[in-house]
PDB file of N, CA and C in Angstrom:
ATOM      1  N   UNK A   1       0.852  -1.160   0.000  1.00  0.00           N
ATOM      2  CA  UNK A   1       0.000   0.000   0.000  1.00  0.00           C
ATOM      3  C   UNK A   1       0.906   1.234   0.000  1.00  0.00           C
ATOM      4  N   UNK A   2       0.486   2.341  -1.040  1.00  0.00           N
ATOM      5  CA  UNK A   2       1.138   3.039  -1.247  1.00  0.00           C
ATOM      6  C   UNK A   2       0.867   4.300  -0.298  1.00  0.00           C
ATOM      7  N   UNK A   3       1.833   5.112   0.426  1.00  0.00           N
ATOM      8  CA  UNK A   3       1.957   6.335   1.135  1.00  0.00           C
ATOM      9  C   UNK A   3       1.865   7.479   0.420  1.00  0.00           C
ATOM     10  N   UNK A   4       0.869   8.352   0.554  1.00  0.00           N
ATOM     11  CA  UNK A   4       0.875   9.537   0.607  1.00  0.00           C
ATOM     12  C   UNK A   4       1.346  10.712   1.165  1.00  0.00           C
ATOM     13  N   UNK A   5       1.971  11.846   0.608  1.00  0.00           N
ATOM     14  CA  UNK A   5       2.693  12.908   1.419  1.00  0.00           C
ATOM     15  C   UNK A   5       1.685  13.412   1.415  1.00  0.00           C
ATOM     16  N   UNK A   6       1.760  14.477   2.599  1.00  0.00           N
ATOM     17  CA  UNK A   6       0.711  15.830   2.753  1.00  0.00           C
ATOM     18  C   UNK A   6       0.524  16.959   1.747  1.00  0.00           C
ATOM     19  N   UNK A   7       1.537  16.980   0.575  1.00  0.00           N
ATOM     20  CA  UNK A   7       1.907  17.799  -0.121  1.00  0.00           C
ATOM     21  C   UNK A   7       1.241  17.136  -1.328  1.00  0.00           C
ATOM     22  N   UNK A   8       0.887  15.851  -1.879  1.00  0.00           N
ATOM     23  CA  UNK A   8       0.523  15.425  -2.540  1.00  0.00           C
ATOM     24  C   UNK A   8      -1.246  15.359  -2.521  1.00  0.00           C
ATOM     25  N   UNK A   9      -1.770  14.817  -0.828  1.00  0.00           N
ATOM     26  CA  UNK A   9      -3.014  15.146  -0.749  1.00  0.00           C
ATOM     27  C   UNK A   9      -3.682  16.456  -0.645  1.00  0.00           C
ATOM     28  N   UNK A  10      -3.254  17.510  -0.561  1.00  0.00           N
ATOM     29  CA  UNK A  10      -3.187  18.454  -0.439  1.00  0.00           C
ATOM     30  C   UNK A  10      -3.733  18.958  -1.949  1.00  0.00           C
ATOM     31  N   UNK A  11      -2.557  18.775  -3.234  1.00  0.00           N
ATOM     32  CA  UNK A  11      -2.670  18.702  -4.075  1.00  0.00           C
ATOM     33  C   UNK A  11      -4.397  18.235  -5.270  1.00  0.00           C
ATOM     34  N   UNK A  12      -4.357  16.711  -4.602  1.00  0.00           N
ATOM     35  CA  UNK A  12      -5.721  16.660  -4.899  1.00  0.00           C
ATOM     36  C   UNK A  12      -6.662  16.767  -3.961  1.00  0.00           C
ATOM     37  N   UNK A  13      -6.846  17.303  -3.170  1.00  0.00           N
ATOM     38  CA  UNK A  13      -7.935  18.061  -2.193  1.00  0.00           C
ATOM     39  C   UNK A  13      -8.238  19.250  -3.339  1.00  0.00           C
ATOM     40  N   UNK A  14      -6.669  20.296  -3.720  1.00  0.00           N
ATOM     41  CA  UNK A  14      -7.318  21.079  -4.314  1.00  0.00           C
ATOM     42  C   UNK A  14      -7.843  20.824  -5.704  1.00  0.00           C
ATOM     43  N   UNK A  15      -7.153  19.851  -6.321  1.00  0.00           N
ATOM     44  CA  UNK A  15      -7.717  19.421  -7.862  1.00  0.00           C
ATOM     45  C   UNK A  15      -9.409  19.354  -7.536  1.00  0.00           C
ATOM     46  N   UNK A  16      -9.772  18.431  -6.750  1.00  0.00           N
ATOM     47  CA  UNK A  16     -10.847  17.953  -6.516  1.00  0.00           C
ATOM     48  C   UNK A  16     -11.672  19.039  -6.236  1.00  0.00           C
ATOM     49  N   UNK A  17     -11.418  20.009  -5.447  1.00  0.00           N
ATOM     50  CA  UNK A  17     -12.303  21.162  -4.970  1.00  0.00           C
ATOM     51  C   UNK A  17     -12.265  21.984  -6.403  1.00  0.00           C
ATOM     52  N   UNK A  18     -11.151  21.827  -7.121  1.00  0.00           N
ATOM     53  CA  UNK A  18     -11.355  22.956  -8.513  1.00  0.00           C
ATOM     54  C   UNK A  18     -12.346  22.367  -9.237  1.00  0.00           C
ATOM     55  N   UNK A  19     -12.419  21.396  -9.525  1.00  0.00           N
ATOM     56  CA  UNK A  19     -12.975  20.527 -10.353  1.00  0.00           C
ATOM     57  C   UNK A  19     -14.882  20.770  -9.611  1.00  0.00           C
ATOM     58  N   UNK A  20     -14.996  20.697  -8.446  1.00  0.00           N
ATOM     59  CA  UNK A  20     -16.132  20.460  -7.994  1.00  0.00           C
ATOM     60  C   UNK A  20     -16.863  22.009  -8.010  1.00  0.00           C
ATOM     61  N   UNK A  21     -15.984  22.899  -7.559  1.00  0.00           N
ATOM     62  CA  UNK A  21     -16.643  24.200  -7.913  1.00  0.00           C
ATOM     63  C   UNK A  21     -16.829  24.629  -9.584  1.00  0.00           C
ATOM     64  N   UNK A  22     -15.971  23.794 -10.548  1.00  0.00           N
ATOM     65  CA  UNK A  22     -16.608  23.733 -12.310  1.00  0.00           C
ATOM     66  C   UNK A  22     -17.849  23.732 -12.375  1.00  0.00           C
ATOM     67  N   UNK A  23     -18.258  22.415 -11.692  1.00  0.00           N
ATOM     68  CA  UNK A  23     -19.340  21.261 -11.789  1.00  0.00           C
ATOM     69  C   UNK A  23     -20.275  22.825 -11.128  1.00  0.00           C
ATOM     70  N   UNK A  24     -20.039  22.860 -10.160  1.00  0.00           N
ATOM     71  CA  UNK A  24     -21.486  23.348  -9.433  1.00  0.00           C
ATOM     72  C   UNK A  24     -21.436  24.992 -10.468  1.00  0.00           C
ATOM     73  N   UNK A  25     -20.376  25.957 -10.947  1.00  0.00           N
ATOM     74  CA  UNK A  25     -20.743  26.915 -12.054  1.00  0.00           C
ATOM     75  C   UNK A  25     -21.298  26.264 -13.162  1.00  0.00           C
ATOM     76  N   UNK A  26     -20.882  25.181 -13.515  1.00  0.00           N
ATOM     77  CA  UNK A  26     -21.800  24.733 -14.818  1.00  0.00           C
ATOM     78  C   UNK A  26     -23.110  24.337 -14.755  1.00  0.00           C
ATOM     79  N   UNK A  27     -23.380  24.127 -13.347  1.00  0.00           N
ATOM     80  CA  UNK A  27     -24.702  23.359 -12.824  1.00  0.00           C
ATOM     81  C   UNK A  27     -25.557  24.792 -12.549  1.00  0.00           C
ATOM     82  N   UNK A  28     -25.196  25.456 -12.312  1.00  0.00           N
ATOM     83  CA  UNK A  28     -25.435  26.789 -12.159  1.00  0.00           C
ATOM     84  C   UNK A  28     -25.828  27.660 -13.224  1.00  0.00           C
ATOM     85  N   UNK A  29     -25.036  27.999 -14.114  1.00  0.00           N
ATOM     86  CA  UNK A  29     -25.140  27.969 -16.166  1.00  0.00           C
ATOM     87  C   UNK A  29     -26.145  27.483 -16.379  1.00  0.00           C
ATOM     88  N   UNK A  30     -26.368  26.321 -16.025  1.00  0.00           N
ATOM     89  CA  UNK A  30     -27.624  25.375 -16.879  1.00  0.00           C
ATOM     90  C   UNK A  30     -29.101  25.744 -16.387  1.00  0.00           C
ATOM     91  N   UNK A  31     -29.144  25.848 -15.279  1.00  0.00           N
ATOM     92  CA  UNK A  31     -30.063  26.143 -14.396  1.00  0.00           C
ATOM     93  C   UNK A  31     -30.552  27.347 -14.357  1.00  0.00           C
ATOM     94  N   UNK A  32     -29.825  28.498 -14.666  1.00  0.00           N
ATOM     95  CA  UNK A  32     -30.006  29.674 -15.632  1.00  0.00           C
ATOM     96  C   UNK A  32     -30.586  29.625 -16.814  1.00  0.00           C
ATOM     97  N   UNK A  33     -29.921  28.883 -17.317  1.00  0.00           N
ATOM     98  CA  UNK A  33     -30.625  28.959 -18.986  1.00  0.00           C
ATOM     99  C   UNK A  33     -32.042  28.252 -18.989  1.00  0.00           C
ATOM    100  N   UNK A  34     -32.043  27.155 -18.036  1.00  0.00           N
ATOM    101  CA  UNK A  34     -33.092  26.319 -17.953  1.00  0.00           C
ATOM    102  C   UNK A  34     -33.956  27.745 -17.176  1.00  0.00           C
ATOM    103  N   UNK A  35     -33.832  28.452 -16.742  1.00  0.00           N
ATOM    104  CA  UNK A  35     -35.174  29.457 -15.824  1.00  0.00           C
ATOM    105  C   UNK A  35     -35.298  30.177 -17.162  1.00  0.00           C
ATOM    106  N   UNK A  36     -34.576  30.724 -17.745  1.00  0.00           N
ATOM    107  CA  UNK A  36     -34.917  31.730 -18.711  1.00  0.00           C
ATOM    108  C   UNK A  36     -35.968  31.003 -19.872  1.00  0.00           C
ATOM    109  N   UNK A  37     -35.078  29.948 -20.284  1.00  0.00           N
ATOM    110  CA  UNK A  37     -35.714  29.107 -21.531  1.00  0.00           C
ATOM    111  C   UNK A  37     -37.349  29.413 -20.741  1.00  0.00           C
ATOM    112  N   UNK A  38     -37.824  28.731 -19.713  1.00  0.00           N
ATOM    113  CA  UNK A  38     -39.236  28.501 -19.232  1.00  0.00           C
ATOM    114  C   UNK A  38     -39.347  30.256 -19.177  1.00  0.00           C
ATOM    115  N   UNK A  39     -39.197  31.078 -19.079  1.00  0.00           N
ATOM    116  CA  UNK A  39     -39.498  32.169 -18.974  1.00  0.00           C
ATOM    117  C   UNK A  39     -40.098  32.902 -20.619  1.00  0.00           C
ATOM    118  N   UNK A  40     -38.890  32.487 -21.569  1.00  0.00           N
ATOM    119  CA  UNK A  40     -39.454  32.956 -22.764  1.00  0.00           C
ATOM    120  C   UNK A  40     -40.589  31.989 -23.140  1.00  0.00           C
ATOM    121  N   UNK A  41     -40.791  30.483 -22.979  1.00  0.00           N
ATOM    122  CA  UNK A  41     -41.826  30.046 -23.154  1.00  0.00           C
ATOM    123  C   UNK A  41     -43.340  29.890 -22.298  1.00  0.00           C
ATOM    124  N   UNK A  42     -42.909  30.774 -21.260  1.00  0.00           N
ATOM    125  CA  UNK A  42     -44.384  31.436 -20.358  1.00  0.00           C
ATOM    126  C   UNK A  42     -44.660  32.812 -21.481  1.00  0.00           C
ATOM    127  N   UNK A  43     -43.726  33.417 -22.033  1.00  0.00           N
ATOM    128  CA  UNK A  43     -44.438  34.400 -22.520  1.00  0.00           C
ATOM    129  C   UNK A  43     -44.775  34.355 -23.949  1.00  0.00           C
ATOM    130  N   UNK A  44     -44.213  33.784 -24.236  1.00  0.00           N
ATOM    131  CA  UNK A  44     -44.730  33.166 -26.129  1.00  0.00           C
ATOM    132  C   UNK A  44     -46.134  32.367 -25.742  1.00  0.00           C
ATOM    133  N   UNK A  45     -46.394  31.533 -24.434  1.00  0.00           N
ATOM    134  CA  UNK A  45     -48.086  31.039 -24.287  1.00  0.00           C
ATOM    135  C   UNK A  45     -48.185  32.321 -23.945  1.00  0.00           C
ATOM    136  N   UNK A  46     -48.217  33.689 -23.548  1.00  0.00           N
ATOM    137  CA  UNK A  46     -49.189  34.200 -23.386  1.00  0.00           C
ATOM    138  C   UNK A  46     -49.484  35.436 -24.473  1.00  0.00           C
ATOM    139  N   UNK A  47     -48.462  35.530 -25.438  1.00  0.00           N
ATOM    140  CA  UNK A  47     -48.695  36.209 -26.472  1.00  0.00           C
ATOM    141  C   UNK A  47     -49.652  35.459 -28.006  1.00  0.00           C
ATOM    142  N   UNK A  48     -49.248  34.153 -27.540  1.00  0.00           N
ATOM    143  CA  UNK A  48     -50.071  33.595 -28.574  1.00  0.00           C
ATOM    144  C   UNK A  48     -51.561  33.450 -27.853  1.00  0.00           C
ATOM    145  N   UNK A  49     -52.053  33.640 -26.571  1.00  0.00           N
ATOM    146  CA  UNK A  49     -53.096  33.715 -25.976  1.00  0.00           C
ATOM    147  C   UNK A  49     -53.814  34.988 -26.176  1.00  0.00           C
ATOM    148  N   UNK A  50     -52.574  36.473 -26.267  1.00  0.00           N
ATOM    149  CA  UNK A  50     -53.008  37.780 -26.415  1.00  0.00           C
ATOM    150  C   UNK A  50     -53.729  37.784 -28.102  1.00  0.00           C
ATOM    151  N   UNK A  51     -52.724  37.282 -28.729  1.00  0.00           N
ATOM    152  CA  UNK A  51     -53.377  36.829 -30.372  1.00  0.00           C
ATOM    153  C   UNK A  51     -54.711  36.702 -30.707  1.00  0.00           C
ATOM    154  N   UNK A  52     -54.947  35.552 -29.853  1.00  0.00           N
ATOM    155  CA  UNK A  52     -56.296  34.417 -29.886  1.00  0.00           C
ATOM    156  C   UNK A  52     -57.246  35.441 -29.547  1.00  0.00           C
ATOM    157  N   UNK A  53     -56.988  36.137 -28.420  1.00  0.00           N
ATOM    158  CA  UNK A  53     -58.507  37.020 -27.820  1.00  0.00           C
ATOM    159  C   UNK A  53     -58.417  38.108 -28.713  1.00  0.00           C
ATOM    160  N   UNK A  54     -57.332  38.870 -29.193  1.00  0.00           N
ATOM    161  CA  UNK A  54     -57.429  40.066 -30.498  1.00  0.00           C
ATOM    162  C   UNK A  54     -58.334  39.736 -31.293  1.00  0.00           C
ATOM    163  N   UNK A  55     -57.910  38.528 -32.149  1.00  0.00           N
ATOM    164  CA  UNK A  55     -58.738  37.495 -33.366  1.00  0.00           C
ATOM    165  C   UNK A  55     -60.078  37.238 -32.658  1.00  0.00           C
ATOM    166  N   UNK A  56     -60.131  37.101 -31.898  1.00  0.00           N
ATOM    167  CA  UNK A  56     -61.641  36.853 -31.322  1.00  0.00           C
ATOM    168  C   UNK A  56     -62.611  38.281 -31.203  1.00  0.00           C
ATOM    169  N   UNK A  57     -61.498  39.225 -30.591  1.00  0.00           N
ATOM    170  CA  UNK A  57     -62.900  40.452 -30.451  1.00  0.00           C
ATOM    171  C   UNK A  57     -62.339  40.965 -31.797  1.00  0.00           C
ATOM    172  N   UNK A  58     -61.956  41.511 -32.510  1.00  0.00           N
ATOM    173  CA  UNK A  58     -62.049  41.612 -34.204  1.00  0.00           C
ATOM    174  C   UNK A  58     -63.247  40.857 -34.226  1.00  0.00           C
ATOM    175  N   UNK A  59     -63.124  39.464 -34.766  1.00  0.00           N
ATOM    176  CA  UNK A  59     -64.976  38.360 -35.173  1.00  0.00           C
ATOM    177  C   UNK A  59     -65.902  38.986 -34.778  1.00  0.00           C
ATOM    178  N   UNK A  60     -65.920  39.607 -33.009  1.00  0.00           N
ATOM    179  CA  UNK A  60     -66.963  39.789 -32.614  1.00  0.00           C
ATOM    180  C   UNK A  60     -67.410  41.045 -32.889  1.00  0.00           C
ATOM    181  N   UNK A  61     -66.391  41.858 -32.863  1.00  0.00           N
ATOM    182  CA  UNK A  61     -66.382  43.265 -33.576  1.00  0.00           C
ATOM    183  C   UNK A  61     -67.373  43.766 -35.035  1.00  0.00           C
ATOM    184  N   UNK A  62     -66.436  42.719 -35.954  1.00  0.00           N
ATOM    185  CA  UNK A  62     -67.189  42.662 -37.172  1.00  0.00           C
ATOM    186  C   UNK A  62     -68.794  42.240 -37.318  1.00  0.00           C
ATOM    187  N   UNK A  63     -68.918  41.338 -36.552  1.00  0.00           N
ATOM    188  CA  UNK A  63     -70.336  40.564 -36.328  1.00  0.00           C
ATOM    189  C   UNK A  63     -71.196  41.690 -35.633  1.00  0.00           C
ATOM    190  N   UNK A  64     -70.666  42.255 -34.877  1.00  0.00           N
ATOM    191  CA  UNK A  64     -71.440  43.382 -34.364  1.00  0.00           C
ATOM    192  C   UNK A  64     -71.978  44.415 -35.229  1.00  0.00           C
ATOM    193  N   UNK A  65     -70.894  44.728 -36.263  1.00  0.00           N
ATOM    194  CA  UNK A  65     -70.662  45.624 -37.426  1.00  0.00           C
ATOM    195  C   UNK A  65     -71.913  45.207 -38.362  1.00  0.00           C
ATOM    196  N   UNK A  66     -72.206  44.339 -38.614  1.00  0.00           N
ATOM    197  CA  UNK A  66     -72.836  43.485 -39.965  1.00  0.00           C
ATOM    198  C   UNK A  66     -74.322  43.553 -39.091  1.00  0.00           C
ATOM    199  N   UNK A  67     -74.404  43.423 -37.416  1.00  0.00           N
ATOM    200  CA  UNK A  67     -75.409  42.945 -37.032  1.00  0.00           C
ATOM    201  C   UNK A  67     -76.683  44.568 -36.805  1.00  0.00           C
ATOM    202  N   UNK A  68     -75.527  45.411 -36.459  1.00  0.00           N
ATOM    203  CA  UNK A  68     -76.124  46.637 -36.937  1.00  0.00           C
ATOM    204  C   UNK A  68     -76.588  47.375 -38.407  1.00  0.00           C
ATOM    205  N   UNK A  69     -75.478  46.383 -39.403  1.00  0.00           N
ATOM    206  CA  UNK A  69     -76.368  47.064 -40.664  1.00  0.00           C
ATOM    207  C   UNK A  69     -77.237  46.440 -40.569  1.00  0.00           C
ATOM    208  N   UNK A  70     -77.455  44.956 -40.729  1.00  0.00           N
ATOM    209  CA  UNK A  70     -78.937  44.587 -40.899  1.00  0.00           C
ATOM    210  C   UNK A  70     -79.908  44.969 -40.196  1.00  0.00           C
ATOM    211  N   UNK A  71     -79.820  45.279 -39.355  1.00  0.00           N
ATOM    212  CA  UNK A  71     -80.791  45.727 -37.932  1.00  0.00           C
ATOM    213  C   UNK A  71     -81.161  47.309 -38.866  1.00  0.00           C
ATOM    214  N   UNK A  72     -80.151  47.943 -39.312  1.00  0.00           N
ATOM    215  CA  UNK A  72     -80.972  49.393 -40.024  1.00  0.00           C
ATOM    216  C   UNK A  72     -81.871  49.089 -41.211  1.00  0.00           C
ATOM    217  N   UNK A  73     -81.324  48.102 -42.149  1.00  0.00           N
ATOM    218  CA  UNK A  73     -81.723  47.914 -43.254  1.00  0.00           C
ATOM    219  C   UNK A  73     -83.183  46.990 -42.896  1.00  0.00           C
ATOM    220  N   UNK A  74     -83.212  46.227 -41.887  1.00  0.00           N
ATOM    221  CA  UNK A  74     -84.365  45.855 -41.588  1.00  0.00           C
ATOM    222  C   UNK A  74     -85.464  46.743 -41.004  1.00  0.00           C
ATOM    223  N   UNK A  75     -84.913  47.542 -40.439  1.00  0.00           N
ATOM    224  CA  UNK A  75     -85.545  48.724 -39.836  1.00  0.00           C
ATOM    225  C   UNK A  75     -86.400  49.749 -40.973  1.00  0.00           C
ATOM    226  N   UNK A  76     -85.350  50.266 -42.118  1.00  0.00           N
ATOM    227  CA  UNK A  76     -85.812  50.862 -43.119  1.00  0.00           C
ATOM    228  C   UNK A  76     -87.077  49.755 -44.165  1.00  0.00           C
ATOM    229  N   UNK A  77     -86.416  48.745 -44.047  1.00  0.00           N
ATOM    230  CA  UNK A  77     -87.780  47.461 -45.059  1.00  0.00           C
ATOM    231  C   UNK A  77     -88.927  48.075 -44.201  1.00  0.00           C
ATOM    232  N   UNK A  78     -89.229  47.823 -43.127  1.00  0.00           N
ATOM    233  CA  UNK A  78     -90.025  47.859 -41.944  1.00  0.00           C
ATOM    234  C   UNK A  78     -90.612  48.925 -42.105  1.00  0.00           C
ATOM    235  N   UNK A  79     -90.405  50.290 -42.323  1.00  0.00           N
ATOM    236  CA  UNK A  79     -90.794  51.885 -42.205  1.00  0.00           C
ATOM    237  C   UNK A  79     -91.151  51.624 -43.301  1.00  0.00           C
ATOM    238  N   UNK A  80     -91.108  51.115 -44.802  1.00  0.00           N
ATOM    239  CA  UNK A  80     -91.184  50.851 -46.258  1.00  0.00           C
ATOM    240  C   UNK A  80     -92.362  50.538 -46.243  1.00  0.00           C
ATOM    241  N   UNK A  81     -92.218  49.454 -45.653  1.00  0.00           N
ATOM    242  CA  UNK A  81     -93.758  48.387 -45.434  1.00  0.00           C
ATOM    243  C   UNK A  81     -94.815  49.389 -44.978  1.00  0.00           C
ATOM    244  N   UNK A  82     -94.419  49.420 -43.467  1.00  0.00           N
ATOM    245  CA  UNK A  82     -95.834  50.259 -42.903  1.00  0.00           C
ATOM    246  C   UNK A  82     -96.054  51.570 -43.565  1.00  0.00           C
ATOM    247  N   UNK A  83     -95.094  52.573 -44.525  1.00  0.00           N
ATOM    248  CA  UNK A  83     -95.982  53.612 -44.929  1.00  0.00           C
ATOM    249  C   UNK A  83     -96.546  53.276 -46.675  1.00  0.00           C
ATOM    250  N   UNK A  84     -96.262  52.166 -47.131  1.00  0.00           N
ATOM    251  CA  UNK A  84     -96.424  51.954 -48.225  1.00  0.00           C
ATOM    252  C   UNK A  84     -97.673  50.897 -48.098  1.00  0.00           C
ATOM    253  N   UNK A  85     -98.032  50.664 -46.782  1.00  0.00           N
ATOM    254  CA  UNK A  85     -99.431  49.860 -46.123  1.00  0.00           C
ATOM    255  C   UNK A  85    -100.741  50.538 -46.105  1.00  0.00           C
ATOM    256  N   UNK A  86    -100.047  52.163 -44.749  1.00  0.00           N
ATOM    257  CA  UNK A  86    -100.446  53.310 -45.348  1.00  0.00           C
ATOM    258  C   UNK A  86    -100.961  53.692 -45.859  1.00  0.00           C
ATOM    259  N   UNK A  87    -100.408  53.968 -46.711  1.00  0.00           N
ATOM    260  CA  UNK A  87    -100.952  54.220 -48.110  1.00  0.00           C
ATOM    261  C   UNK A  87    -102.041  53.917 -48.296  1.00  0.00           C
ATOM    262  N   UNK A  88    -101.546  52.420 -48.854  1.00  0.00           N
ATOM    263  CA  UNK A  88    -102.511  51.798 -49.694  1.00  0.00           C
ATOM    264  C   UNK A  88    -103.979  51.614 -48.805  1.00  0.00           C
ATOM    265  N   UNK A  89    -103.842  51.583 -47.094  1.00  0.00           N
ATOM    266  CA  UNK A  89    -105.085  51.559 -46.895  1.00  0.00           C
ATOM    267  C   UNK A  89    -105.514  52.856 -47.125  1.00  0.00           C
ATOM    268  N   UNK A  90    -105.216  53.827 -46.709  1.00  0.00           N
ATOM    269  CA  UNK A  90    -105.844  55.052 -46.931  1.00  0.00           C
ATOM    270  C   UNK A  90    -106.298  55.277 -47.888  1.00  0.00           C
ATOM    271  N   UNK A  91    -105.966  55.046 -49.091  1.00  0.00           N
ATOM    272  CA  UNK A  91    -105.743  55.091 -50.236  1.00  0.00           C
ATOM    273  C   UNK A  91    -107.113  54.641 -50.824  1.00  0.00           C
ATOM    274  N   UNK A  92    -107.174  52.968 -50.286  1.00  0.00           N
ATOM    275  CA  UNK A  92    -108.716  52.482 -50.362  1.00  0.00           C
ATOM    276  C   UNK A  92    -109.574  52.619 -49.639  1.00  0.00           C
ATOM    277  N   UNK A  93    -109.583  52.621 -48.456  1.00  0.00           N
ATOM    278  CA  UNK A  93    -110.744  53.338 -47.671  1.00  0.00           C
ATOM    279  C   UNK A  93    -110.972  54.460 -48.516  1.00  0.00           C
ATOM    280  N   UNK A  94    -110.148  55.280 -48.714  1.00  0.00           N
ATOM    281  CA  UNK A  94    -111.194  56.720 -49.705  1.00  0.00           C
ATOM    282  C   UNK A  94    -111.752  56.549 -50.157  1.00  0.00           C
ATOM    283  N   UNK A  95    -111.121  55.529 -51.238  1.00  0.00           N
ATOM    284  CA  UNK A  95    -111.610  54.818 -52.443  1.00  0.00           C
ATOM    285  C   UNK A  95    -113.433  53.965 -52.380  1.00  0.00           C
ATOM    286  N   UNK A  96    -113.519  53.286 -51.442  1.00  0.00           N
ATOM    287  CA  UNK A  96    -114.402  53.061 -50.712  1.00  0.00           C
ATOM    288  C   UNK A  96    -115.164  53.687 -50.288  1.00  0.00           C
ATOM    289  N   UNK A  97    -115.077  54.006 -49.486  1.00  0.00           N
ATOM    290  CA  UNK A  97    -115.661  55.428 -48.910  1.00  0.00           C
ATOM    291  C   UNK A  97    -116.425  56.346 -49.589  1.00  0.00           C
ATOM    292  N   UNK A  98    -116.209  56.731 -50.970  1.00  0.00           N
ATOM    293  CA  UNK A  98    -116.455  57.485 -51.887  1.00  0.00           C
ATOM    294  C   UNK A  98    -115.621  58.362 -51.629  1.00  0.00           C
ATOM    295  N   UNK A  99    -114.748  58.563 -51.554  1.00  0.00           N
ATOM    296  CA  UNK A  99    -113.884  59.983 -51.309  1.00  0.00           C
ATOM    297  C   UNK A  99    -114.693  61.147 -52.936  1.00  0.00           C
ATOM    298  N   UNK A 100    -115.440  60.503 -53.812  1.00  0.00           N
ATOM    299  CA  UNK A 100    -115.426  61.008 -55.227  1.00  0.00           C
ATOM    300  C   UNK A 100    -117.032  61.194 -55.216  1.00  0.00           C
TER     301      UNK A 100
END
């Protein structure tokens, strides 16, 4: 069995401690990059979430848009009808009536 000097263990005490404080900066490095990585991909889900609800109230926007013209244009048929109803009853009741 082979003897060791103090000068030799010493030696790798410190190899070993250099080596182990690498390990724990590289472990450290990684663990960094690993928080960030999850960080840019918390915010890419929530920009592609900000997307989704834009695209959604736009649809609803437009639908709103379309739901008010028809609502006028039905409105105007509607005023069409009843004075062109109007009319025509008045029109015949006179007629009836003898207005002549």
């Amino acid at each position: 069995m082979k003897r060791y000097s103090d000068l030799e263990i010493d030696c790798l005490i410190d190899d070993i401690s250099e080596i182990a404080i690498e390990a724990i900066e590289q472990a450290a490095a990684e663990a960094a990059k690993a928080a960030a990585l999850a960080a840019v991909e918390r915010e890419a889900a929530a920009l592609q979430d900000a997307e989704r609800w834009r695209r959604e109230a736009e649809n609803n926007l437009q639908e709103i848009t379309q739901a008010r013209k028809a609502g006028r244009k039905n409105t105007v048929i509607a005023a069409l009808i009843g004075i062109l109803g109007g009319l025509a009853v008045g029109i015949g009741g006179t007629l009836i009536i003898g207005g002549r």
